[in-house]
Protein backbone atom coordinates (compact mmCIF):
# COMPACT_ATOMS: atom_id res chain seq x y z
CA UNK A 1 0.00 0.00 0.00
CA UNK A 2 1.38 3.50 -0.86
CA UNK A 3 0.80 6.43 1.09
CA UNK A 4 -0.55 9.87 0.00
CA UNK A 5 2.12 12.29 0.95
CA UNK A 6 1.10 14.92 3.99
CA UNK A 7 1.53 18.09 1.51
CA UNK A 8 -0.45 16.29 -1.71
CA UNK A 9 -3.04 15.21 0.58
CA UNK A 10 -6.67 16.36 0.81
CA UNK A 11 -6.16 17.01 4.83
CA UNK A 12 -3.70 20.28 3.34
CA UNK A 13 -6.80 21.62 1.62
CA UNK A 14 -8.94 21.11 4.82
CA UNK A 15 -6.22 22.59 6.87
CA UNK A 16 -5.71 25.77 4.79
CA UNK A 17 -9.25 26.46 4.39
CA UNK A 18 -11.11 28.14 7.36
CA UNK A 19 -14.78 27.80 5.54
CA UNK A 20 -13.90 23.77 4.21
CA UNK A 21 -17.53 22.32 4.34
CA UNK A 22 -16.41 18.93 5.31
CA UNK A 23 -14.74 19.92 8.67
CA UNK A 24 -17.13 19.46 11.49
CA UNK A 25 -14.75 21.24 14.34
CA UNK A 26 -11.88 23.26 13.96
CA UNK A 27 -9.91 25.13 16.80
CA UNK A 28 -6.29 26.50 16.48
CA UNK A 29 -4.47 23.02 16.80
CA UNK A 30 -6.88 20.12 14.42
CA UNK A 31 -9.69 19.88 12.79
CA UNK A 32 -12.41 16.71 12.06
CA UNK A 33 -13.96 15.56 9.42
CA UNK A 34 -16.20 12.58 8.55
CA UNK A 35 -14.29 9.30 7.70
CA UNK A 36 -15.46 9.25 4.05
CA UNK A 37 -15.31 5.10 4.04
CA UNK A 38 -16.75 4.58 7.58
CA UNK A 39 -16.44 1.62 9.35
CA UNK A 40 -18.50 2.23 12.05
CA UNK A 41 -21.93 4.03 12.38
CA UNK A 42 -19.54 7.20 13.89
CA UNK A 43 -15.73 7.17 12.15
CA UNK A 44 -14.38 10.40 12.51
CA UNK A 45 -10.94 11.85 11.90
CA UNK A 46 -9.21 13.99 14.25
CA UNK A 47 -6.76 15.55 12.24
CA UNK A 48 -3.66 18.70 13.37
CA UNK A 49 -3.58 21.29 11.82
CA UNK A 50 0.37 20.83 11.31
CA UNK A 51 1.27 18.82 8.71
CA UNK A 52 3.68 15.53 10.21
CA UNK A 53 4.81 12.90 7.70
CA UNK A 54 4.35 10.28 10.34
CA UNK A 55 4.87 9.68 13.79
CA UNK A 56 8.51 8.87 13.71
CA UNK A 57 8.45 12.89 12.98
CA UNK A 58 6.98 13.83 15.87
CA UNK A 59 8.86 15.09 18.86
CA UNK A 60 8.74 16.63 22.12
CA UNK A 61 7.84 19.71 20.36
CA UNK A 62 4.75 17.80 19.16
CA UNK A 63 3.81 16.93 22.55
CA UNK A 64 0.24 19.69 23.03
CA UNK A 65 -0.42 19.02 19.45
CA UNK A 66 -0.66 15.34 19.90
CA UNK A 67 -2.54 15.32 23.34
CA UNK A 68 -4.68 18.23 22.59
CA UNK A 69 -6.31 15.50 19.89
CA UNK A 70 -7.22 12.99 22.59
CA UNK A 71 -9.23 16.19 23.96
CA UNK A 72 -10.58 16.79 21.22
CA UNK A 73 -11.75 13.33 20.89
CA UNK A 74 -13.63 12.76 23.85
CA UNK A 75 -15.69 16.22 23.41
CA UNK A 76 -16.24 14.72 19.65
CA UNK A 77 -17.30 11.30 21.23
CA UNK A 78 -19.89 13.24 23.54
CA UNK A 79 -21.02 15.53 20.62
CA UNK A 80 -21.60 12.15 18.23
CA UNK A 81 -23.73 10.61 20.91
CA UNK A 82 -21.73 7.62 22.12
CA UNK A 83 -18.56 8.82 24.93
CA UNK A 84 -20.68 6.92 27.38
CA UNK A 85 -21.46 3.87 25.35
CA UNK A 86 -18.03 3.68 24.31
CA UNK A 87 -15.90 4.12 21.64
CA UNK A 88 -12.18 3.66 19.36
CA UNK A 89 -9.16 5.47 19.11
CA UNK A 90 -7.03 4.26 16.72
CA UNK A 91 -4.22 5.96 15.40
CA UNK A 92 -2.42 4.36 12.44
CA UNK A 93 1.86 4.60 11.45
CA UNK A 94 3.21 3.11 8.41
CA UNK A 95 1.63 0.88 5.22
CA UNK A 96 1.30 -2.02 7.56
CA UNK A 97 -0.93 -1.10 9.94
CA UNK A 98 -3.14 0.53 7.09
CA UNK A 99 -2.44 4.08 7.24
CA UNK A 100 -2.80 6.06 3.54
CA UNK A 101 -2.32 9.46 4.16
CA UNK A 102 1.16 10.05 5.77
CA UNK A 103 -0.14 12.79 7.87
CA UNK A 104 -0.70 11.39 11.65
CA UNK A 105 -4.23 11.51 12.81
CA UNK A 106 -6.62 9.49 15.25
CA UNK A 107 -9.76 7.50 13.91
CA UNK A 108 -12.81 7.79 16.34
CA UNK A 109 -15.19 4.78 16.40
CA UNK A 110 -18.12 3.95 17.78
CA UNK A 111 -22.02 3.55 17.15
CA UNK A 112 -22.29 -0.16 17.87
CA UNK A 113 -20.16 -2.90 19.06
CA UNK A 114 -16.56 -2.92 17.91
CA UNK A 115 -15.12 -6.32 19.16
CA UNK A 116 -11.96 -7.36 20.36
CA UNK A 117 -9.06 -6.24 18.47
CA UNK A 118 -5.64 -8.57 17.76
């Protein structure tokens, strides 16, 4: 699997664009959008703002940035209906574990049972 580079990727339109109409939230650090192949009755992406080629980029500088989108997750979560039902995080690195756009972000999933993962 090949991955969409982080500056050819739609997430650098979504970024750059104040007024995008897919982005649900925004604030001064990510933004989310709808997962546009869901796999679960709530998939959203919780996306920063910065673009990051991949995780092995991100440093101690990257530190808010990265824990600021567990934040934002959980007020997503309650927003979408299901933070006390439960819900995913994921958050993919590298062709293997299925990531496509080479711009780190978190999956949010939830809406019915997910299972056991491994």
């Amino acid at each position: 699997m090949t991955m969409t580079p982080a500056r050819s990727s739609p997430f650098m339109a979504m970024s750059r664009d104040p007024l995008h109409p897919d982005v649900i939230y925004r604030d001064e650090r990510c933004f989310v959008v709808r997962d546009i192949n869901p796999k679960a009755p709530v998939h959203l992406l919780i996306i920063p703002n910065m673009p990051i080629n991949g995780l092995a980029y991100v440093g101690p500088g990257q530190v808010p940035i990265m824990g600021h989108l567990f934040v934002v997750a959980e007020e997503m979560a309650r927003r979408e209906g299901v933070a006390l039902s439960g819900y995913r995080l994921v958050l993919n690195n590298g062709p293997d574990a299925g990531q496509t756009i080479a711009w780190p972000h978190v999956h949010l999933l939830g809406g019915r049972e997910l299972g056991e993962m491994g």
